[in-house]
N, C-alpha and C. Protein backbone atom coordinates (compact mmCIF):
# COMPACT_ATOMS: atom_id res chain seq x y z
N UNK A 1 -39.27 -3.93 61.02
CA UNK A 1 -39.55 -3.40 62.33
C UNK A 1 -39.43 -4.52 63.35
N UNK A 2 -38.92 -4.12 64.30
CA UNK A 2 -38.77 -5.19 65.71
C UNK A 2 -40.43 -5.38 66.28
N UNK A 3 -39.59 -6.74 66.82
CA UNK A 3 -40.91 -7.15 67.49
C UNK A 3 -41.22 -6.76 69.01
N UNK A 4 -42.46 -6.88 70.27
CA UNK A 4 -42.47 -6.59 70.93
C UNK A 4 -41.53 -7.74 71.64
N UNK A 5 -42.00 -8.99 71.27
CA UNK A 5 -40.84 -9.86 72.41
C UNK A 5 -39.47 -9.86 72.05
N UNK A 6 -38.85 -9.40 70.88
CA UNK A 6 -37.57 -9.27 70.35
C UNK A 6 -36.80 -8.07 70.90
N UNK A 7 -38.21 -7.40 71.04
CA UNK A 7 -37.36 -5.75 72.13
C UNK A 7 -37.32 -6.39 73.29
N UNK A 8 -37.89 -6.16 73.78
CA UNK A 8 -38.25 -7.13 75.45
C UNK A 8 -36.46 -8.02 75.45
N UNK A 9 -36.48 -8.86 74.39
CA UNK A 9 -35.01 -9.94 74.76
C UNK A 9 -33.96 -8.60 74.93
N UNK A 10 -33.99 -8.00 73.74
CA UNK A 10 -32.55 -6.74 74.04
C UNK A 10 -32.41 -6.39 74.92
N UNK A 11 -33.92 -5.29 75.99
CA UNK A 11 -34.22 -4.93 76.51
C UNK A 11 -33.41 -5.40 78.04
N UNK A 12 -34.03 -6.38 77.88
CA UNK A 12 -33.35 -7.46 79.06
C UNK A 12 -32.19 -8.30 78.95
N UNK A 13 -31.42 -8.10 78.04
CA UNK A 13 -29.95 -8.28 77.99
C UNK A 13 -30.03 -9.65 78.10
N UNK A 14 -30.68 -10.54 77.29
CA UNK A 14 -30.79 -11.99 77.43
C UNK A 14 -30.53 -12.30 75.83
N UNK A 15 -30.42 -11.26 74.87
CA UNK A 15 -30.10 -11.82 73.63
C UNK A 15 -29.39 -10.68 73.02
N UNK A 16 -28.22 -10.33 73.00
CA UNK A 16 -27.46 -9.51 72.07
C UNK A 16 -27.35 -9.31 70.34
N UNK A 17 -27.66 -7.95 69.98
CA UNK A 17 -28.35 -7.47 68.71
C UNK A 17 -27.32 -8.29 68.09
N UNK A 18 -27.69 -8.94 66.91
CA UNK A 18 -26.73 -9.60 65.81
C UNK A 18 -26.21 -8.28 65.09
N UNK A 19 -26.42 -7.43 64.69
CA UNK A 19 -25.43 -6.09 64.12
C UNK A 19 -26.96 -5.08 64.06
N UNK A 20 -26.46 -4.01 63.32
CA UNK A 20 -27.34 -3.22 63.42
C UNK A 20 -28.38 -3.28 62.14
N UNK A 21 -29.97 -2.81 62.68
CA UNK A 21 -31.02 -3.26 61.60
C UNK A 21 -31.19 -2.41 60.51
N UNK A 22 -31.45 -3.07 59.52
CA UNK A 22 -31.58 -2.43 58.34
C UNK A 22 -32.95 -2.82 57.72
N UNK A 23 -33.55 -2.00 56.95
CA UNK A 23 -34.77 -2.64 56.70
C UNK A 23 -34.07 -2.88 55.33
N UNK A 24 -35.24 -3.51 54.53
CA UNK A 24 -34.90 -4.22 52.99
C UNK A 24 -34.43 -2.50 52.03
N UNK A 25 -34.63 -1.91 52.28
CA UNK A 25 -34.48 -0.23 51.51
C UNK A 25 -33.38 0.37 51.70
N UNK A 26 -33.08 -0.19 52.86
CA UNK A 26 -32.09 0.41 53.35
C UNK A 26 -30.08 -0.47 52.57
N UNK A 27 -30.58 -1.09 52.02
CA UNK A 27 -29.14 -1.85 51.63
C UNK A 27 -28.54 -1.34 50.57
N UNK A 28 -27.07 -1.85 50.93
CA UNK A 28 -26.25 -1.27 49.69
C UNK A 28 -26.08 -1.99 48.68
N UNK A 29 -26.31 -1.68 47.80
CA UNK A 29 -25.55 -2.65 46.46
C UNK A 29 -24.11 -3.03 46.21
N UNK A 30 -23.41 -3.60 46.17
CA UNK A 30 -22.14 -3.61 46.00
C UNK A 30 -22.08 -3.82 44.47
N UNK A 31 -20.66 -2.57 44.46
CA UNK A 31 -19.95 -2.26 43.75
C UNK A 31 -18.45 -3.14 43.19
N UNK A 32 -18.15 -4.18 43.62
CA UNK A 32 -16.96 -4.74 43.31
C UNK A 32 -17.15 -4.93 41.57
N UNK A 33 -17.58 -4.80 40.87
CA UNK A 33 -17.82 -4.90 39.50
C UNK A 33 -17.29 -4.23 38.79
N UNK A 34 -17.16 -3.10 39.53
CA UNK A 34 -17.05 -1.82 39.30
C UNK A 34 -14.82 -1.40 39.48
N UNK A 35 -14.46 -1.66 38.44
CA UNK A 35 -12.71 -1.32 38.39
C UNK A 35 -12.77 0.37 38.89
N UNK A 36 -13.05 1.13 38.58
CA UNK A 36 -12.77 2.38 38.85
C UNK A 36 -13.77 3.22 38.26
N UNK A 37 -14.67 3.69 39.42
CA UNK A 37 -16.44 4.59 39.26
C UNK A 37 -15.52 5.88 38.03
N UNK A 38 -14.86 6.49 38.98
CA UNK A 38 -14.35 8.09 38.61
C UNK A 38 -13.06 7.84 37.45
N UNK A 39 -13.10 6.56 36.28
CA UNK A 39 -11.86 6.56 35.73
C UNK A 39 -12.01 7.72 34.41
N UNK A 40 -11.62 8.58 34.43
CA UNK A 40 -11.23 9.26 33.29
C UNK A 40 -9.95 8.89 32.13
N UNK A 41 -10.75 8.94 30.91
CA UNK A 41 -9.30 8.89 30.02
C UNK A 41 -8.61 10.23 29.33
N UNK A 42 -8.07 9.69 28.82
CA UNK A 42 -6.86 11.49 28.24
C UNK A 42 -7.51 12.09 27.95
N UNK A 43 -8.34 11.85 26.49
CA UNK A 43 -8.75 13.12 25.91
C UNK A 43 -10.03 13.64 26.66
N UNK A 44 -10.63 12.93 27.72
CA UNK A 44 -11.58 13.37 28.33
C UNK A 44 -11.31 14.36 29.57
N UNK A 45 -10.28 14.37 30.02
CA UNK A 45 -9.43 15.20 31.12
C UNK A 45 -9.25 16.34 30.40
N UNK A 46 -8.55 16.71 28.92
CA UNK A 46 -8.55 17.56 28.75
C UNK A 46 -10.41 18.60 28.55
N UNK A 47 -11.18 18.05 27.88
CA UNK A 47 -12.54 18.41 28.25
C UNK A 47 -13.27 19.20 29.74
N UNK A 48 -13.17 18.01 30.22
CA UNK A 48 -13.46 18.18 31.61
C UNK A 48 -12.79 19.43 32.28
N UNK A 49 -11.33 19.40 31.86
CA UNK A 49 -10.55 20.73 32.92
C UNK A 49 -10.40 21.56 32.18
N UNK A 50 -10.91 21.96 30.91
CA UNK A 50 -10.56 23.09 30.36
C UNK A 50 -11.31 24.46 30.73
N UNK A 51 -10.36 25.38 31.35
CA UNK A 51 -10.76 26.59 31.59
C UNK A 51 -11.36 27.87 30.75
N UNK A 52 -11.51 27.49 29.54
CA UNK A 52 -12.27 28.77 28.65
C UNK A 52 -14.15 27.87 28.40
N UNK A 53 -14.04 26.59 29.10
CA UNK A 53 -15.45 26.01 29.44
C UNK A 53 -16.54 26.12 30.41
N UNK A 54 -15.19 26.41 31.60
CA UNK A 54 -15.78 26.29 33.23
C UNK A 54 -16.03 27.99 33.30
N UNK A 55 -17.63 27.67 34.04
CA UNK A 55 -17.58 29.38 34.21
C UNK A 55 -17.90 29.83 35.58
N UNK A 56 -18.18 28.55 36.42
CA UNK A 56 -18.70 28.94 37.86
C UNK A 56 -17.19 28.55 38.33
N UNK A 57 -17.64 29.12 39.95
CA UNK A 57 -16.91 28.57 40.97
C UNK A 57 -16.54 27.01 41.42
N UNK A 58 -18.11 26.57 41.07
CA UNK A 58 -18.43 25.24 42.01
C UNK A 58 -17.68 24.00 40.03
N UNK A 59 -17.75 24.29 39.06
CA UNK A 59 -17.01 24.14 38.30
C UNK A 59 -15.83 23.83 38.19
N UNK A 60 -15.08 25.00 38.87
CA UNK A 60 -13.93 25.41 39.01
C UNK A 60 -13.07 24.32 39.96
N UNK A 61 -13.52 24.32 40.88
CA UNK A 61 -13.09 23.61 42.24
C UNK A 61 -13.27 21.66 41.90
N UNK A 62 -14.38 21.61 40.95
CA UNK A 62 -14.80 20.36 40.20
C UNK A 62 -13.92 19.71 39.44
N UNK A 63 -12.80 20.40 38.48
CA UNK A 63 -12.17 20.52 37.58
C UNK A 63 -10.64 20.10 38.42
N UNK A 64 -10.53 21.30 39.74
CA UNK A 64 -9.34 20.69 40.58
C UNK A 64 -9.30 19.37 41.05
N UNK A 65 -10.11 19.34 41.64
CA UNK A 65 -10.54 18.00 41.94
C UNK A 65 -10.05 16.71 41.43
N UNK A 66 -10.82 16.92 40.35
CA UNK A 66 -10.66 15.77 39.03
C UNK A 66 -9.31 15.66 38.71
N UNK A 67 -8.41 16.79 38.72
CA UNK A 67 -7.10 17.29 38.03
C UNK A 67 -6.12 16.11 39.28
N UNK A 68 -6.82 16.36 40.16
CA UNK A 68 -5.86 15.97 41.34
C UNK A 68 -5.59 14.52 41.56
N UNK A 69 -7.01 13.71 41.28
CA UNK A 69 -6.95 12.53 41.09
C UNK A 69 -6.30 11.80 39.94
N UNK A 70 -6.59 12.68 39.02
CA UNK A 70 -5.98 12.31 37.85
C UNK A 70 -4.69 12.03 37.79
N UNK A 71 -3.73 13.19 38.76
CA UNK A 71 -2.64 12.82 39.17
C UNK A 71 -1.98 12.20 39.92
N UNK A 72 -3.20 11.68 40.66
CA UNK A 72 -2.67 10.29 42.12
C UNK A 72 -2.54 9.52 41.12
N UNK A 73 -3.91 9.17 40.01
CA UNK A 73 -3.40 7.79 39.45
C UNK A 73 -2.23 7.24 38.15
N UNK A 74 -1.68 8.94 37.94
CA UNK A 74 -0.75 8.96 36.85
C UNK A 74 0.47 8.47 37.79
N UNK A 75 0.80 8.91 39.17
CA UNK A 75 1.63 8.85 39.92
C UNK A 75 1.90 7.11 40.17
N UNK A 76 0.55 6.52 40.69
CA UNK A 76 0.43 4.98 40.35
C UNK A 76 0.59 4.36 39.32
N UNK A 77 0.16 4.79 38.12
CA UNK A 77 0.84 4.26 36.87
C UNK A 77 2.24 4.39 36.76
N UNK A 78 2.80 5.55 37.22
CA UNK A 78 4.43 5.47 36.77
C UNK A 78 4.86 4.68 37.64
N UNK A 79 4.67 4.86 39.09
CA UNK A 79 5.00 3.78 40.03
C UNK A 79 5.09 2.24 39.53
N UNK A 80 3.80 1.68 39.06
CA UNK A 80 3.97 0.60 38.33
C UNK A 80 4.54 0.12 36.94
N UNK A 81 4.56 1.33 36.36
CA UNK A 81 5.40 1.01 35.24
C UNK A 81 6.83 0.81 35.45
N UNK A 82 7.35 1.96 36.66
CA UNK A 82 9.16 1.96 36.84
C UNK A 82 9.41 0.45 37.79
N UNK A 83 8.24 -0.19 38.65
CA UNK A 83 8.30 -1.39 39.37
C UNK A 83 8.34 -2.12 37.87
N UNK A 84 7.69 -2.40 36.94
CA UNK A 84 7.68 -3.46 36.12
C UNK A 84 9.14 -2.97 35.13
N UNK A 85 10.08 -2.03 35.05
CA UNK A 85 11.34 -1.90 34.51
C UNK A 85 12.27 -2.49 35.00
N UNK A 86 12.29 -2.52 36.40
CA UNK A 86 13.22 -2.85 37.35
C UNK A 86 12.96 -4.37 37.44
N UNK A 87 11.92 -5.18 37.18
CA UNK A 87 11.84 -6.35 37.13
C UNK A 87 12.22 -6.63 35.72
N UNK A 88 12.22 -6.78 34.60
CA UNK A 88 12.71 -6.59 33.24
C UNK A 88 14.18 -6.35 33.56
N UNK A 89 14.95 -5.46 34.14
CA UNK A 89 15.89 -5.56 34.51
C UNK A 89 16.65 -6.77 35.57
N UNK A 90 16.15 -6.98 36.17
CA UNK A 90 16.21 -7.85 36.99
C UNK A 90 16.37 -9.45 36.49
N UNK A 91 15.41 -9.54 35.60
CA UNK A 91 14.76 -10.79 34.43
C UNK A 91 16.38 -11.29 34.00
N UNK A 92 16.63 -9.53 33.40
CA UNK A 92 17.55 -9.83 32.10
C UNK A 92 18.67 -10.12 32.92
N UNK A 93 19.13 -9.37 34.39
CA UNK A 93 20.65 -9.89 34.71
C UNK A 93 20.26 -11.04 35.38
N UNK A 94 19.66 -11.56 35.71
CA UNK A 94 19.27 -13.48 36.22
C UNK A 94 19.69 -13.81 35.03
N UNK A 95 18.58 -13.67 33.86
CA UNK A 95 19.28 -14.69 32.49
C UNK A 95 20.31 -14.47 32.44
N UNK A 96 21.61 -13.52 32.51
CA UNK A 96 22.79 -13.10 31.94
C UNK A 96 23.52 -13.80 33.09
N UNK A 97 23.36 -13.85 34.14
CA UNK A 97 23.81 -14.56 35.34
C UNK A 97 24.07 -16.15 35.25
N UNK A 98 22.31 -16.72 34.81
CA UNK A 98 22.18 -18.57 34.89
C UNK A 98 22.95 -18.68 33.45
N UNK A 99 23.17 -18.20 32.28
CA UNK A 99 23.77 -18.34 31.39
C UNK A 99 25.74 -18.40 31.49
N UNK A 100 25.68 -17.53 32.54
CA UNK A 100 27.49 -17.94 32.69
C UNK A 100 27.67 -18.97 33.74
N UNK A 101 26.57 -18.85 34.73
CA UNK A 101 27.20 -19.99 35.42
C UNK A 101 26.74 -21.37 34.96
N UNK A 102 25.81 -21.27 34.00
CA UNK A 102 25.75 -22.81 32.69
C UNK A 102 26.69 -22.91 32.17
N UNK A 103 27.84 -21.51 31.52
CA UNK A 103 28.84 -21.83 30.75
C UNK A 103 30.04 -22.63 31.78
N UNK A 104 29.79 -21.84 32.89
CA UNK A 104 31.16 -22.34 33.95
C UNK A 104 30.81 -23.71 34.56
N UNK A 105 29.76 -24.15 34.56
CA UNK A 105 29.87 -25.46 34.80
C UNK A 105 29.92 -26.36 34.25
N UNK A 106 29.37 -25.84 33.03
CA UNK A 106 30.29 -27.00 31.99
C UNK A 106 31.71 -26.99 31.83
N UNK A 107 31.97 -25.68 31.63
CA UNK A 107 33.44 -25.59 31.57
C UNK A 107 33.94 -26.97 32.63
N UNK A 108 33.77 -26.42 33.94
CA UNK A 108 34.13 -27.07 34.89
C UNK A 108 34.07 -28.86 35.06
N UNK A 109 33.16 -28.94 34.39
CA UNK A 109 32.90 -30.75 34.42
C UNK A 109 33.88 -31.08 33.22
N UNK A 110 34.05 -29.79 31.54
CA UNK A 110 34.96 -31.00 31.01
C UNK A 110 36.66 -31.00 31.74
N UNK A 111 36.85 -30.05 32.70
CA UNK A 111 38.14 -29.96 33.05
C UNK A 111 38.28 -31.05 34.01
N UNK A 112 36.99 -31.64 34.80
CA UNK A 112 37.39 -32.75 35.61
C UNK A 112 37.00 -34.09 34.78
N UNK A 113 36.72 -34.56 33.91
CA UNK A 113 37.20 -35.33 33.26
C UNK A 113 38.14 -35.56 32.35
């Protein structure tokens, strides 16, 4: 809780709030520890969304949900998997590349001596 002369400074525009107050109860814990709260794996997706399980509405809509995310992050996985092909590709025509022009410059040095 603020003080009376600490209101008084705001009050009177002689000391500007450092951010906004929080009491000790009021704080968040951080989560960076935390890789992914909502990660589901395979066989648990099928569980979770199976429809001869779900019998409400609020279920129902629970299940989409889940379904949906599930597919942002399948979408990110393929994304990163077809980015890490194309580098593998990439890898292999560099090596196939520095390998001929190693052959051609040798070539080339024994022809000038």
């Amino acid at each position: 809780m603020r003080t009376e002369g600490g209101l008084a400074r705001l009050l009177t525009g002689r000391e500007k709030p450092k951010g906004k107050y929080r009491s000790g109860g009021e704080r968040m814990t951080a989560r960076a520890h935390v890789p992914d709260p909502l990660f589901i794996n395979g066989q648990d997706i099928d569980k979770i969304t199976d429809p001869k399980l779900i019998s409400s509405l609020a279920g129902t809509d629970m299940a989409i949900s889940r379904i949906k995310v599930y597919r942002e992050r399948l979408n990110g996985e393929k994304t990163r998997i077809d980015n890490a092909k194309t580098l593998c590709h990439k890898k292999e025509f560099a090596d196939k590349r520095l390998n001929t022009l190693n052959e051609k410059r040798q070539y080339l040095k024994s022809q000038k001596q």
